[in-house]
Protein backbone atom coordinates (compact mmCIF):
# COMPACT_ATOMS: atom_id res chain seq x y z
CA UNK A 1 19.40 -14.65 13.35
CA UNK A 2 20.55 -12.33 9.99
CA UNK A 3 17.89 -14.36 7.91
CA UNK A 4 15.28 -13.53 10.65
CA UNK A 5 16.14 -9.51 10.76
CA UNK A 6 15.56 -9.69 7.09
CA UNK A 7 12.40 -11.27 7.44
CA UNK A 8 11.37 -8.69 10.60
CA UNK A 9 12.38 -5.79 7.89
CA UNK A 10 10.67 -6.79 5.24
CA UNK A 11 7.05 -7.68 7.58
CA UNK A 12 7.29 -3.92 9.32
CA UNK A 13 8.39 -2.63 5.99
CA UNK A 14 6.77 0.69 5.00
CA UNK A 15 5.50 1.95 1.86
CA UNK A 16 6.02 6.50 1.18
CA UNK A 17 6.09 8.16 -1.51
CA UNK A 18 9.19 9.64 -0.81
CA UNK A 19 11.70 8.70 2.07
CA UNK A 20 14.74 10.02 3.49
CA UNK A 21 18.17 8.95 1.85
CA UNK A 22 16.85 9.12 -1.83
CA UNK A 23 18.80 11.88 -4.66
CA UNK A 24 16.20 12.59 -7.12
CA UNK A 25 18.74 14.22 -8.75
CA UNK A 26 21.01 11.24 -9.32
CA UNK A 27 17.79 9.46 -10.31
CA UNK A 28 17.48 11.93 -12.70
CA UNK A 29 20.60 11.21 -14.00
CA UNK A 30 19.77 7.55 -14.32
CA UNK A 31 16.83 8.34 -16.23
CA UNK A 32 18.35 10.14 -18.84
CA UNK A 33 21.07 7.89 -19.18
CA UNK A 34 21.95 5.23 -21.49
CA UNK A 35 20.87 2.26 -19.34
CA UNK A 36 18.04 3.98 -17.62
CA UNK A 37 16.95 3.54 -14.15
CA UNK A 38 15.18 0.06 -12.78
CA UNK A 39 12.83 -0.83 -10.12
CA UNK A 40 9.15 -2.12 -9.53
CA UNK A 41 5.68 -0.76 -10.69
CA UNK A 42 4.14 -0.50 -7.18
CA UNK A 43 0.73 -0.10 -8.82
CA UNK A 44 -0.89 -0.08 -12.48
CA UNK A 45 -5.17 1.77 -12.50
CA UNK A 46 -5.74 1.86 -16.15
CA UNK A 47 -8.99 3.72 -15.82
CA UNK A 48 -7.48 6.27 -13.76
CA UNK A 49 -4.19 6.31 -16.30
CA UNK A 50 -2.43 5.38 -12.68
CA UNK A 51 1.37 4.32 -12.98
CA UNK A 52 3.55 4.57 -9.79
CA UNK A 53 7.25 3.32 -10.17
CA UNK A 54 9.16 1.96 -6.98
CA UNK A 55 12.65 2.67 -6.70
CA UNK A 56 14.65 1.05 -4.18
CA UNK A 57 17.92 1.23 -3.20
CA UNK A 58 20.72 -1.74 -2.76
CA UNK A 59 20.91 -3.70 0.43
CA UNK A 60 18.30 -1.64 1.89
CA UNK A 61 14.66 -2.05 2.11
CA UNK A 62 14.00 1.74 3.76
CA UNK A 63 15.13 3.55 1.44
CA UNK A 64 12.87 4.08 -1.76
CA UNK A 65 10.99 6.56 -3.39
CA UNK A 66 7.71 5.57 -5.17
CA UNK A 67 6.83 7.95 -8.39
CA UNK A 68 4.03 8.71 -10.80
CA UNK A 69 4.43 7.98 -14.47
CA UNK A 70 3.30 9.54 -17.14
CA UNK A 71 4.57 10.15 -20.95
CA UNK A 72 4.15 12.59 -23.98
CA UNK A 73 4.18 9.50 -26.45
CA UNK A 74 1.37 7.61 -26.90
CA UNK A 75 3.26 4.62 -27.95
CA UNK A 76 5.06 4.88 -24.49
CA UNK A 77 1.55 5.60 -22.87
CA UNK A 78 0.50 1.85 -24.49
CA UNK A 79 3.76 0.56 -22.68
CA UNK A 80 2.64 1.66 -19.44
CA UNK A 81 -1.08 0.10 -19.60
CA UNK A 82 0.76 -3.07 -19.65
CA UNK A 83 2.40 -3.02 -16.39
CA UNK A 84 1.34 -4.55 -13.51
CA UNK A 85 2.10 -4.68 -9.94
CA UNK A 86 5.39 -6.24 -9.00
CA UNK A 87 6.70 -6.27 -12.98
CA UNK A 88 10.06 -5.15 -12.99
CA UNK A 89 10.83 -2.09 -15.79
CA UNK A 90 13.68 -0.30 -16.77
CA UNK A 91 12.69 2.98 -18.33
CA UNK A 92 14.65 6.18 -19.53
CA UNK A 93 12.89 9.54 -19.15
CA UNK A 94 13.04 12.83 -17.04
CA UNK A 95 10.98 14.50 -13.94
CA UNK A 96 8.23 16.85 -15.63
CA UNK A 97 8.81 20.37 -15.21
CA UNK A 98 6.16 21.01 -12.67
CA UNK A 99 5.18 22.36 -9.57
CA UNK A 100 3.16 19.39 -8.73
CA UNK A 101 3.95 18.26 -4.84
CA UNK A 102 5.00 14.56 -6.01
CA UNK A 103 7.96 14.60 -9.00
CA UNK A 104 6.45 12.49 -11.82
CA UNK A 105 8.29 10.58 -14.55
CA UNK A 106 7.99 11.51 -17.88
CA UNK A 107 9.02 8.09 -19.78
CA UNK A 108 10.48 8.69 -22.96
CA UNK A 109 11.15 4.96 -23.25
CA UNK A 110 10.43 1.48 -21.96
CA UNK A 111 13.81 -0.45 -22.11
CA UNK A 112 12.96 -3.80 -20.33
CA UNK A 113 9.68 -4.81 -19.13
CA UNK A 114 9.68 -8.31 -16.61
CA UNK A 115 6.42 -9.48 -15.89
CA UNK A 116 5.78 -10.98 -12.04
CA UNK A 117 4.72 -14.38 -12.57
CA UNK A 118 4.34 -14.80 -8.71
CA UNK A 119 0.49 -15.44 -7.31
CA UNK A 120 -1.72 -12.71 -8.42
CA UNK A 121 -5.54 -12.68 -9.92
CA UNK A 122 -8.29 -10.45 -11.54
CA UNK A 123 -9.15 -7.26 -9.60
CA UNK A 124 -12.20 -5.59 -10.54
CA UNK A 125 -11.88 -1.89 -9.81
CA UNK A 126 -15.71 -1.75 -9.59
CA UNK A 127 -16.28 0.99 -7.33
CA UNK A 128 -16.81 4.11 -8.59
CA UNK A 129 -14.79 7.12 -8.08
CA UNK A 130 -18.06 9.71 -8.40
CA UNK A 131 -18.55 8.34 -5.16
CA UNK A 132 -15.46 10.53 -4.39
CA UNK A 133 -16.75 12.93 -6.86
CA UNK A 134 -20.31 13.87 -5.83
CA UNK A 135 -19.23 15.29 -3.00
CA UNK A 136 -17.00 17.67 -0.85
CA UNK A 137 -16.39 15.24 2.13
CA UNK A 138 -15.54 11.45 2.67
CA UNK A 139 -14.74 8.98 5.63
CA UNK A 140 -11.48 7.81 4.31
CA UNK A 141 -7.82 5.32 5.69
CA UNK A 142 -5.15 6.55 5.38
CA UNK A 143 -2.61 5.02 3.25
CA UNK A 144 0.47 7.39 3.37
CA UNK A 145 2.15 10.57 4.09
CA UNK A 146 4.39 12.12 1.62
CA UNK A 147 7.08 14.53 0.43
CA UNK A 148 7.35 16.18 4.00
CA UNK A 149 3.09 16.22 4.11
CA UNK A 150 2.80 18.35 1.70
CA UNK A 151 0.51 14.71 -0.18
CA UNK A 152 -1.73 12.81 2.06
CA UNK A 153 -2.55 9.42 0.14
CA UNK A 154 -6.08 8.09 0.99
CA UNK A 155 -7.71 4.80 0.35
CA UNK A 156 -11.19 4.48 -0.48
CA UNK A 157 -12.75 1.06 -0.52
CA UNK A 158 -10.73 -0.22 -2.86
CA UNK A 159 -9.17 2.90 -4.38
CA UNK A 160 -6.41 4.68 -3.67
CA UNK A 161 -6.20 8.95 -4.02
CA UNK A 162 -3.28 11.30 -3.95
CA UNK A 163 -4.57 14.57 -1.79
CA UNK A 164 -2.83 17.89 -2.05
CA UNK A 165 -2.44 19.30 0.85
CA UNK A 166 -1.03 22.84 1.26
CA UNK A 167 -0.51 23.12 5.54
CA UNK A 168 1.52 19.98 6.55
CA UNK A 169 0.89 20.56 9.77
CA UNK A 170 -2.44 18.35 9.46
CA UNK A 171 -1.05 15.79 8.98
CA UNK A 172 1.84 15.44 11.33
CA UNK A 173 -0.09 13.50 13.70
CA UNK A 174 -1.72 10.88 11.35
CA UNK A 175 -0.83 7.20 11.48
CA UNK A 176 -1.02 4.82 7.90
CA UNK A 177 -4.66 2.88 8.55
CA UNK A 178 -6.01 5.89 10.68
CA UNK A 179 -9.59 6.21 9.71
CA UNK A 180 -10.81 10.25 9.39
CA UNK A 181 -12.89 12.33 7.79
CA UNK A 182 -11.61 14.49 4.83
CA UNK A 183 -13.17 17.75 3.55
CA UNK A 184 -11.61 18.03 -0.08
CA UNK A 185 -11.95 19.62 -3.45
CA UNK A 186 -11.50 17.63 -6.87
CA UNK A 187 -10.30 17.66 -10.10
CA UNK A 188 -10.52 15.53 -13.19
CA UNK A 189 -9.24 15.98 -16.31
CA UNK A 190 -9.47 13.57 -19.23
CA UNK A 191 -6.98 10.83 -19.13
CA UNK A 192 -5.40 11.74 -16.11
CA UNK A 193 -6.19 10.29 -12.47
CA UNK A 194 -8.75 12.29 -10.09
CA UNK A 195 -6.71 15.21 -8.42
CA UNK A 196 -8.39 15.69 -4.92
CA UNK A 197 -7.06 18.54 -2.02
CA UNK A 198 -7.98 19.80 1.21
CA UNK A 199 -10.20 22.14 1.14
CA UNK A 200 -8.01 24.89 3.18
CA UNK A 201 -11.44 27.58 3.70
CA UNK A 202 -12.82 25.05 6.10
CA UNK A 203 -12.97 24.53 9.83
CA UNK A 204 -10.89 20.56 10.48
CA UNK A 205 -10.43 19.58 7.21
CA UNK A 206 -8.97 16.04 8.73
CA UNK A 207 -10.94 15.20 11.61
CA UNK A 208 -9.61 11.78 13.25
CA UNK A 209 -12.06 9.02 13.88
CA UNK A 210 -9.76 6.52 15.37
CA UNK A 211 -6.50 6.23 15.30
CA UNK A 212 -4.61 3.10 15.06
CA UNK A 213 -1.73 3.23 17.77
CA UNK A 214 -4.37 3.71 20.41
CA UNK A 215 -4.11 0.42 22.55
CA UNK A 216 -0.65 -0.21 20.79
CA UNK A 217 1.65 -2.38 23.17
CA UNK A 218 -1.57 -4.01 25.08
CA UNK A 219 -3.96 -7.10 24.71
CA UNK A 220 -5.75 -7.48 22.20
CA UNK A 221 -8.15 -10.28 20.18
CA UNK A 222 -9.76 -9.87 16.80
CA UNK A 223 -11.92 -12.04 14.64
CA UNK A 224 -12.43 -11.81 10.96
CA UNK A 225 -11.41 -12.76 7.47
CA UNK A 226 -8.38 -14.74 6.68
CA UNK A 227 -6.16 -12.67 4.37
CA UNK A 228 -2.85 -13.78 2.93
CA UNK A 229 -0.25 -11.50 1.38
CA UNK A 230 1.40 -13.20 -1.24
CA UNK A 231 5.47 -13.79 -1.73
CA UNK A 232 6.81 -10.94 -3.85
CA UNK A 233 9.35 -8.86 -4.35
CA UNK A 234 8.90 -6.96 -1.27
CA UNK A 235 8.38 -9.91 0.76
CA UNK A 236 9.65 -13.38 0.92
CA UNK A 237 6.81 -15.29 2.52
CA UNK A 238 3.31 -15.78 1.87
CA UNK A 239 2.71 -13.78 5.10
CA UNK A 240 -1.25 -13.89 6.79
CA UNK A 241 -3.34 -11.60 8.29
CA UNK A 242 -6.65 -11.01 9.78
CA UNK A 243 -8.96 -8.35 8.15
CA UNK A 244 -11.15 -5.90 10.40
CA UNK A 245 -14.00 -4.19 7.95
CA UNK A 246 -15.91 -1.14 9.43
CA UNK A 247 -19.79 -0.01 8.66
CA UNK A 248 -18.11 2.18 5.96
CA UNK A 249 -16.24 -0.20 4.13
CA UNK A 250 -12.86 0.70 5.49
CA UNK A 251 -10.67 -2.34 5.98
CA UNK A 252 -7.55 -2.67 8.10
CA UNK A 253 -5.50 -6.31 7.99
CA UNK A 254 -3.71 -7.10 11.19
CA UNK A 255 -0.52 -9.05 10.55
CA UNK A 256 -0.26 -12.74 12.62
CA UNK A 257 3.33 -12.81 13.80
CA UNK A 258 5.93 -13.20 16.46
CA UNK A 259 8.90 -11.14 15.74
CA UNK A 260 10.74 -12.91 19.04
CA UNK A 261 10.70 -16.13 18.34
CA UNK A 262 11.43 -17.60 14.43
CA UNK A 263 10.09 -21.19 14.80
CA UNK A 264 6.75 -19.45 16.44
CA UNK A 265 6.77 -16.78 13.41
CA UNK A 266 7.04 -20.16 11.06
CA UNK A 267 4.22 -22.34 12.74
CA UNK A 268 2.18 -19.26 12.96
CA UNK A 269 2.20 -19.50 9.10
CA UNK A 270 2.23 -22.91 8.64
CA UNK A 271 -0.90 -23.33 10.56
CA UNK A 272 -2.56 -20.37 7.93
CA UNK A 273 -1.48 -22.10 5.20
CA UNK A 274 -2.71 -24.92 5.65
CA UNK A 275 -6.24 -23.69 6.54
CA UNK A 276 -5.72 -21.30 3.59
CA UNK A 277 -4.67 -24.66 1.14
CA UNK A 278 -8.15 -26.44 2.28
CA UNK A 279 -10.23 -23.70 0.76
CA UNK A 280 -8.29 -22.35 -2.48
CA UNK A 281 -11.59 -22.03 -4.31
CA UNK A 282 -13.40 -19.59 -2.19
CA UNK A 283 -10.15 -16.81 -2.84
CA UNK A 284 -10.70 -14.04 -4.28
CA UNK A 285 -7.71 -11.26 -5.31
CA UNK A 286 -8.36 -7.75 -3.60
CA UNK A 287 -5.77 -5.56 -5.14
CA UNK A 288 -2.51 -6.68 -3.59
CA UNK A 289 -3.55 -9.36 -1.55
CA UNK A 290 -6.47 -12.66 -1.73
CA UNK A 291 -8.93 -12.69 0.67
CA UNK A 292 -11.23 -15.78 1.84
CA UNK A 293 -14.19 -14.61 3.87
CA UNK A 294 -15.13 -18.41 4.21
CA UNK A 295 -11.96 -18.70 6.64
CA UNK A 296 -12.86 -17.01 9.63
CA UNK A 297 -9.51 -16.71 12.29
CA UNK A 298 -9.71 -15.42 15.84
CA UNK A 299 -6.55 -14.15 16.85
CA UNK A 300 -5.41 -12.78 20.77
CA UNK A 301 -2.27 -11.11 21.61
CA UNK A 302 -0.23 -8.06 21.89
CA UNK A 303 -1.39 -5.51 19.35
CA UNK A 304 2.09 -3.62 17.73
CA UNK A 305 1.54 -0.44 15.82
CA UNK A 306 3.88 2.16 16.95
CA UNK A 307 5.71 3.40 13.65
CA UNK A 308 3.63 6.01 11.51
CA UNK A 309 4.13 4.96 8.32
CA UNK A 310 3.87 0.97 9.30
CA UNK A 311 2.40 -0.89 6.56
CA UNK A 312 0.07 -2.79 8.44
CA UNK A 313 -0.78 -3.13 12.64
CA UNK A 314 0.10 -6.31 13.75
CA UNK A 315 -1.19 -9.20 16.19
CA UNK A 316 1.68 -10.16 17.93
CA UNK A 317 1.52 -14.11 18.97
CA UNK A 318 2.49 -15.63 22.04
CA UNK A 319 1.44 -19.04 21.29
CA UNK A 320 0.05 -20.85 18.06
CA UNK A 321 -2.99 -21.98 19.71
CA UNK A 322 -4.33 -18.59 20.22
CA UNK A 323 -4.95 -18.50 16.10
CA UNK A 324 -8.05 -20.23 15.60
CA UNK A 325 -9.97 -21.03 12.28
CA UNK A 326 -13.78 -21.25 11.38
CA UNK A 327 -15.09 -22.61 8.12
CA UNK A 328 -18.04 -20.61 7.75
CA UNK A 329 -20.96 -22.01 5.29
């Protein structure tokens, strides 16, 4: 039943930039000292000059702060367009004396760099952020809510955005994977990611378009691409889900699960898998997960989404034969 918890943790796990229970200033401490401070790079954008660093604390999963690098030294700057998602790093450094809403890391050196060696593939970061650019308002997920909501994180397609935001109240009543529309400003300066904010001189700068706990707790049945999340250092399980794609190109996965019942929550993946195994070619890498659009599932059950900052809403299973696959042509 203990190994099970761990697994129910690590599924409803959530991702923040900053969460409750973390001491920046004893971070800080283990930055600057002689065997530096260790954890995960969460994500790696070269073309944005995107680093975030994933701290986590011992024996438990909640509490974790994720962090922005950055560095004076060029040398160190090379280090960092190395990493990759998942790679383990220890790094020495100090927070940047700025006002900026997130604290980022200056890294004054890269002690030990692990590469993950787990599943992972080429990801083409092919869409182009003047989409963002050109203009003053988006239809945009969102992907977080951080330090207090004082940084709304967006995603974008396939991008992901940091947005200032200067009247948390906005944002209290957003949901991860809610789907609004923004009205932002934007900044870019050279070799640092796109800056956006909301625009504060305009009427509903976040306007919700649908919200994702609506219909949480009742029945529900989806169809769409298979999508598998692969074992990691957040999770121990190649775990499955089913995406959902809008007209806009906004995706939500729905997690396939049964947190009740372990031998369901195993044959629930062992009946993925081995629909995912027949059709290994077709795969393709989308960030931090594969994808195979020729796997079509169909999934009915309870939909769960009642936690703000849950990573992903779920399809709870009652029985394995209400998953069914589709080879499409």
């Amino acid at each position: 039943m203990k190994k099970f918890l761990v697994i129910l943790t690590i599924l409803i796990g959530s991702y923040s930039y900053a969460q409750e229970g973390v001491d920046l200033e004893e971070l800080k401490a283990q930055l600057n000292s002689e065997d530096g401070l260790g954890g995960w790079v969460h994500g790696a954008v070269l073309d944005q000059q995107m680093f975030v660093f994933t701290w986590r604390a011992k024996g438990s999963f909640f509490i974790n702060v994720s962090l922005p690098m950055q560095s004076e030294s060029e040398e160190v700057r090379q280090k960092l367009e190395s990493f990759s998602r998942h790679d383990y790093v220890v790094i020495k450094g100090d927070f940047f004396d700025n006002k900026a809403p997130i604290r980022h890391i200056n890294v004054t050196e890269v002690l030990s760099h692990q590469v993950w060696d787990g599943p992972s593939g080429d990801h083409d970061y092919s869409v182009v952020p003047e989409e963002i650019l050109n203009s003053t308002e988006a239809i945009v997920k969102v992907h977080a809510i951080a330090n207090e909501g004082n940084v709304l994180v967006i995603e974008y397609k396939d991008r992901i955005f940091p947005v200032f935001n200067r009247d948390p109240e906005l944002v209290k009543p957003l949901f991860r994977n809610d789907i609004i529309k923004l009205k932002y400003l934007s900044s870019v300066k050279e070799n640092r990611p796109i800056h956006l904010a909301v625009n504060p001189k305009v009427d509903k700068p976040i306007e919700v378009l649908d919200r994702i706990n609506d219909g949480h707790g009742e029945a529900i049945s989806l169809t769409g691409s298979l999508v598998m999340f692969p074992k990691s250092p957040q999770i121990r399980y190649n775990i499955f889900a089913l995406r959902i794609e809008d007209e806009n190109g906004l995706r939500r996965n729905y997690t396939l699960t049964n947190f009740e019942n372990l031998d369901l929550f195993h044959a629930i993946r062992n009946k993925a898998q081995a629909v995912w195994d027949t059709q290994l070619s077709s795969s393709n890498y989308d960030r931090n997960k594969f994808i195979n659009r020729k796997i079509q599932v169909t999934a009915s059950g309870v939909k769960n989404n009642n936690v703000a900052n849950q990573a992903n809403p779920q399809v709870i299973i009652g029985d394995v034969d209400n998953m069914t696959f589709k080879i499409l042509d």
